[in-house]
Protein backbone atom coordinates (compact mmCIF):
# COMPACT_ATOMS: atom_id res chain seq x y z
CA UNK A 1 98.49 123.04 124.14
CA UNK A 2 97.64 121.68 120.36
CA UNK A 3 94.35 121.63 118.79
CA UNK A 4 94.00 119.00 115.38
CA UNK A 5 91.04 121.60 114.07
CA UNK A 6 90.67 120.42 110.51
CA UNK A 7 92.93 117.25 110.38
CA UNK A 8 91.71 113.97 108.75
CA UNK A 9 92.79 110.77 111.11
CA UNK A 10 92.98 107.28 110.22
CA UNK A 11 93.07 105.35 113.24
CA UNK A 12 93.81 101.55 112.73
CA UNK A 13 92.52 99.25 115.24
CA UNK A 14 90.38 102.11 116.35
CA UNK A 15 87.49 100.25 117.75
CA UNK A 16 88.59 98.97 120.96
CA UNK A 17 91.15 99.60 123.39
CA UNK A 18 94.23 102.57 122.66
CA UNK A 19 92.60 103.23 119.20
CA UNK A 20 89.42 104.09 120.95
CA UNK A 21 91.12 106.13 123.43
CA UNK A 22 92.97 107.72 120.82
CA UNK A 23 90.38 108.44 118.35
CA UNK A 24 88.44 110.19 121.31
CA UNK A 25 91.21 112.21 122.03
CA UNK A 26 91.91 113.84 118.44
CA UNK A 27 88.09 114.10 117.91
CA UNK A 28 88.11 115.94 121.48
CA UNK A 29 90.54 118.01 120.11
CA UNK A 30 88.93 118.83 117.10
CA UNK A 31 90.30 116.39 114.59
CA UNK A 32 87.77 114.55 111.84
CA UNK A 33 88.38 110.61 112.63
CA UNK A 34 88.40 107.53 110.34
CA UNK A 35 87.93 104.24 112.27
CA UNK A 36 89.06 100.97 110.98
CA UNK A 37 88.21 98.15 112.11
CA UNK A 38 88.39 94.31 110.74
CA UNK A 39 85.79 92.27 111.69
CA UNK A 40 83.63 94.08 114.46
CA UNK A 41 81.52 96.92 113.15
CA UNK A 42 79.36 97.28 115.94
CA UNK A 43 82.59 98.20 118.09
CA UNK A 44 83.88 100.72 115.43
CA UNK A 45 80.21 102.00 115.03
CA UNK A 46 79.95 102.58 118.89
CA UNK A 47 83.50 104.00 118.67
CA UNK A 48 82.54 106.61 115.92
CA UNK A 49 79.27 108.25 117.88
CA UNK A 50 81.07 108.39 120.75
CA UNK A 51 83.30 111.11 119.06
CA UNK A 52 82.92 114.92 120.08
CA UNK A 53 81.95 116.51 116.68
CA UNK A 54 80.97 115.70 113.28
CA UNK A 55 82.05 114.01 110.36
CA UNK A 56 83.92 111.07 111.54
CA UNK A 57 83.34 107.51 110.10
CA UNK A 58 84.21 104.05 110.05
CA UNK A 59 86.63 101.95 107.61
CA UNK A 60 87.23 98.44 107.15
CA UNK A 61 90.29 96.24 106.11
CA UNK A 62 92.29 92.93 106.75
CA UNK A 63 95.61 94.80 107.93
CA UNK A 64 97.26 91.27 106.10
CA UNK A 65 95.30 92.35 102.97
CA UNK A 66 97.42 94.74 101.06
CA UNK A 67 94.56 95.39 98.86
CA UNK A 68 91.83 96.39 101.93
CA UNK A 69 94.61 98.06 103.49
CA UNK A 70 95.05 100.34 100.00
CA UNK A 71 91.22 100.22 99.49
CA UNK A 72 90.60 101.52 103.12
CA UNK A 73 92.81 104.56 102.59
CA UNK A 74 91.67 105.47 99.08
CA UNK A 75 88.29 105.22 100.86
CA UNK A 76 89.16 108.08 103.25
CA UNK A 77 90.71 110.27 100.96
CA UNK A 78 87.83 109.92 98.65
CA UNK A 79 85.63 110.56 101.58
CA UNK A 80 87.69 114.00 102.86
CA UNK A 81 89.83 114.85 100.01
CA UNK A 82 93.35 114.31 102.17
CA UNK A 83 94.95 112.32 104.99
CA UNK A 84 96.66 114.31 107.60
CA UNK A 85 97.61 112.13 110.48
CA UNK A 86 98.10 108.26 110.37
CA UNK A 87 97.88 106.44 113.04
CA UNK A 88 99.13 102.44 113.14
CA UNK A 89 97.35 100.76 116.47
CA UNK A 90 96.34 97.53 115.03
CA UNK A 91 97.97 94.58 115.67
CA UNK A 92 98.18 91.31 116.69
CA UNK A 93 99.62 88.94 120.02
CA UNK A 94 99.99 85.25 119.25
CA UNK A 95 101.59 82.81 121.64
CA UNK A 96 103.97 80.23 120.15
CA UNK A 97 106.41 79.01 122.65
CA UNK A 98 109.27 77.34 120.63
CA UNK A 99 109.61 74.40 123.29
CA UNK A 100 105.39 73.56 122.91
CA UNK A 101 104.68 74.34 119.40
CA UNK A 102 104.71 71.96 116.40
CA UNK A 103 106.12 73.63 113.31
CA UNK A 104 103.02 74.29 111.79
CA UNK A 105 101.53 76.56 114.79
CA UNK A 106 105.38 78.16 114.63
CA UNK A 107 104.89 79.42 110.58
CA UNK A 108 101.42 80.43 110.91
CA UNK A 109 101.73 82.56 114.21
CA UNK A 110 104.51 84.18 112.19
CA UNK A 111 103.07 84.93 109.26
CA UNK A 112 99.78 86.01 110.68
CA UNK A 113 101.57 88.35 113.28
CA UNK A 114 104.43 89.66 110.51
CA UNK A 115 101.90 90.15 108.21
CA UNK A 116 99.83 91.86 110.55
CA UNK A 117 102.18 94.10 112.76
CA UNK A 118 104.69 94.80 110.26
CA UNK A 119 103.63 94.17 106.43
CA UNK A 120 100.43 96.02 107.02
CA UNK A 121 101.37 99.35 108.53
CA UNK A 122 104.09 99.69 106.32
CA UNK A 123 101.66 98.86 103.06
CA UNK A 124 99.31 101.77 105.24
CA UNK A 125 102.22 103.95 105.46
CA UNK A 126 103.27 103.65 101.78
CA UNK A 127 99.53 104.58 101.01
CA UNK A 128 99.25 106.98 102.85
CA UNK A 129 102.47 108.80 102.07
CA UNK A 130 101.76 108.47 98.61
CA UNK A 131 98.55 111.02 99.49
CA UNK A 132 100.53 113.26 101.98
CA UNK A 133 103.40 113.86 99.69
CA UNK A 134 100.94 114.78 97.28
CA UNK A 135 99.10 117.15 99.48
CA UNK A 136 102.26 118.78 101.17
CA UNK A 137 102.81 116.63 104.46
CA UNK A 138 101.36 114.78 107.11
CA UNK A 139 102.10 112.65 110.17
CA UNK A 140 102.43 108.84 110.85
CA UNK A 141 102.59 107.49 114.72
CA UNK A 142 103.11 103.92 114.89
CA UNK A 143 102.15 101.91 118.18
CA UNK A 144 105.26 99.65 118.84
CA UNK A 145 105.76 97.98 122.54
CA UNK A 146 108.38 97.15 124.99
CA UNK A 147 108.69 94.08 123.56
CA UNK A 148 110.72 95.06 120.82
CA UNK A 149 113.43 95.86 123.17
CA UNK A 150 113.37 93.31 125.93
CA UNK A 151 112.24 90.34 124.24
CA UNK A 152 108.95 88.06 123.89
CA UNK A 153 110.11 84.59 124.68
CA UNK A 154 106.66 83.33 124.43
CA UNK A 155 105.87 85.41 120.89
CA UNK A 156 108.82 86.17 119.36
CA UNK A 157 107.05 87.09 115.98
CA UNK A 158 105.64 89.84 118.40
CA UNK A 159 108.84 91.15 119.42
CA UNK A 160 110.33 91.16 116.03
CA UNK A 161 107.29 92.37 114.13
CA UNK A 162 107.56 95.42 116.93
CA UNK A 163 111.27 95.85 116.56
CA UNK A 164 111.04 95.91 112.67
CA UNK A 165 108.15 98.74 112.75
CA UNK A 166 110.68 100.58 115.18
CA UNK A 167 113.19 100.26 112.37
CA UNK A 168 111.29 100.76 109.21
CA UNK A 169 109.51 103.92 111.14
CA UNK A 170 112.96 105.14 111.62
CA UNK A 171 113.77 104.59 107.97
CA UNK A 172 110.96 106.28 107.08
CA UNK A 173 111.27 109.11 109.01
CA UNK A 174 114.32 109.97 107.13
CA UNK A 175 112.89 108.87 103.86
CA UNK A 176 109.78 111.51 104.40
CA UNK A 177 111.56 114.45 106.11
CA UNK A 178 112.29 116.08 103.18
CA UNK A 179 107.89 115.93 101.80
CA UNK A 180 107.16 117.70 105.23
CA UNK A 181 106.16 114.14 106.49
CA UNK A 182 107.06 113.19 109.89
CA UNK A 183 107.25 109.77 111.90
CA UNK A 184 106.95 109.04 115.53
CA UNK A 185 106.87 105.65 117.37
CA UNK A 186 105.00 105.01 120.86
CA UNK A 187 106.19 101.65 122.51
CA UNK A 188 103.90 100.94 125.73
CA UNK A 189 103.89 98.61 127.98
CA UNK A 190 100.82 96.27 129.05
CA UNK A 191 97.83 98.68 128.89
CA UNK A 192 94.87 98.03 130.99
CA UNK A 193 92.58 96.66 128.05
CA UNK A 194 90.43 94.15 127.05
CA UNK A 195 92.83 92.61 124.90
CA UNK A 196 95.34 91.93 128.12
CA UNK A 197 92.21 91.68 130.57
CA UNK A 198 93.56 87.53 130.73
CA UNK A 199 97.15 88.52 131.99
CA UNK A 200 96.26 91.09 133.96
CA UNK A 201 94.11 88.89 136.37
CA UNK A 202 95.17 87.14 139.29
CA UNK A 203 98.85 86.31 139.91
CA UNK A 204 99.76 86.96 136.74
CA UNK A 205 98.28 90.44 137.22
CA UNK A 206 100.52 91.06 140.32
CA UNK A 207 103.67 89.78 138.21
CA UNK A 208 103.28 92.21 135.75
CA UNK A 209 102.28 95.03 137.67
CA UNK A 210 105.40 94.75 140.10
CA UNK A 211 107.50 95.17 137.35
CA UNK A 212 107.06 98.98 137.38
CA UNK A 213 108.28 100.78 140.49
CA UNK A 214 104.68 102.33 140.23
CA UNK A 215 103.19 99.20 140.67
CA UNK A 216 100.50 99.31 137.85
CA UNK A 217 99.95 99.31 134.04
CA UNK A 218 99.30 102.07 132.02
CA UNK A 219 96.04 103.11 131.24
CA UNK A 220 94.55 103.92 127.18
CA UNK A 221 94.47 107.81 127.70
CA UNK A 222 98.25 107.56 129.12
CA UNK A 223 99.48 105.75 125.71
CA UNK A 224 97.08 108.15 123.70
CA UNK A 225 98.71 111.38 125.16
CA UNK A 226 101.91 110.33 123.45
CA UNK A 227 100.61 109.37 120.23
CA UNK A 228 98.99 112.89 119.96
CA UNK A 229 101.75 114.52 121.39
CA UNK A 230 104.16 113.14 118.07
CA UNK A 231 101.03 113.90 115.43
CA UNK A 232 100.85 118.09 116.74
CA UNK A 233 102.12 120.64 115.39
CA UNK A 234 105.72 121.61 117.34
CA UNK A 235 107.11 118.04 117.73
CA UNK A 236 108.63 118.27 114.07
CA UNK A 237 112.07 117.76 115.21
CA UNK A 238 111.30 114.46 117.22
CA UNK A 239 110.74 112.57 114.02
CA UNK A 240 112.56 109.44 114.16
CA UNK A 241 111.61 109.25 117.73
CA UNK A 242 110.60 106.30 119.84
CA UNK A 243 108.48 107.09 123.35
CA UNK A 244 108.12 104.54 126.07
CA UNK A 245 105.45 104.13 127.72
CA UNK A 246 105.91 101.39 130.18
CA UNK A 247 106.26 103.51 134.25
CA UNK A 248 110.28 102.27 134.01
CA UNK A 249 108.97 98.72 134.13
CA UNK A 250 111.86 98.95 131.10
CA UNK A 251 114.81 101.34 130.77
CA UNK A 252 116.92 101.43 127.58
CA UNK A 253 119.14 104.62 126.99
């Protein structure tokens, strides 16, 4: 249906997990991909040669950093000349029940996940706007979760940092519209990934996947569908738009 045939792609957390799926999939498509990473090259290295195609390459930066975060994306438009399609994946879960944890734990889980979830895409999507004003437009999908709408009463710096990127993306979307920029949100559910591998095991595993009348999770490629399907060409008027991806486990209207 949409091809991303000379489109530069910065995916963040793209070395595991959704970003992986979704760095396949615009590469498979024809896009030229940028992976970041933090701390585990090897990943984003095995990541990158997996890509169909040419060209693509890896990136590094602290998402709490806002100087590796700017550094990263002056990197890739040094590297390509332009920045077409942004794509914020990374983030951070940290548990910090309010009952259990002594105040210390409480501030540092929510700095660390604020900074992370929230304070870093939107120093990545001031960066990167900067470039695709200059250049005439682009695209920004940011990876929220269900959580910003029903709650995390074991990480509630997760929900909120989620529910403030569901806001500021909205803000921005408005903000950009008029530089030809556009901004979409994907909120999934639990994904089948390393990263919930823990949950998803055992009775905890059956818990969760009863809660959608399909009685699983979704799977990476599902959630990177809709992230491409926001970043092509023809979804112009959904800016502003948040997708769930959670098989009716939660309904909002």
């Amino acid at each position: 249906m949409f091809r991303f045939d000379n489109k530069i792609v910065l995916v963040t957390g793209g070395s595991r997990g959704i970003g992986r799926e979704i760095a396949k999939q615009f590469a498979d498509l024809g896009a030229t991909v940028a992976v970041h990473y933090v701390r585990n090259l090897t990943a984003a290295e095995t990541t990158r040669d997996s890509l169909a195609g040419a060209g693509h390459t890896t990136v590094q930066a602290d998402m709490q950093s806002p100087e590796q975060v700017q550094q990263a994306i002056d990197t890739v438009v040094k590297q390509y000349g332009r920045l077409d399609i942004l794509i914020n994946n990374a983030g951070v879960f940290v548990t910090h029940k309010i009952a259990e944890a002594s105040f210390d734990d409480w501030q540092a889980a929510w700095k660390t996940v604020i900074d992370t979830n929230l304070i870093g895409p939107a120093n990545a999507c001031y960066c990167a706007a900067q470039q695709m004003i200059k250049q005439g437009g682009g695209r920004i999908v940011n990876v929220s979760s269900r959580g910003a709408f029903r709650g995390e009463p074991e990480a509630p710096a997760y929900g909120a940092s989620k529910a403030g990127l569901n806001q500021m993306s909205q803000s921005l979307a408005k903000a950009l519209a008029p530089h030809n920029i556009f901004v979409g949100v994907v909120a999934p559910g639990f994904v089948e990934t390393e990263m919930a591998k823990t949950k998803l095991e055992g009775e905890s595993g059956v818990q969760i996947r009863s809660q959608s009348p399909l009685n699983r999770v979704a799977m990476p490629d599902e959630v990177a569908r809709a992230v491409l399907f926001l970043a092509a060409p023809g979804t112009e008027f959904m800016t502003g738009a948040i997708v769930d991806v959670n098989g009716a486990s939660y309904l909002r209207s």
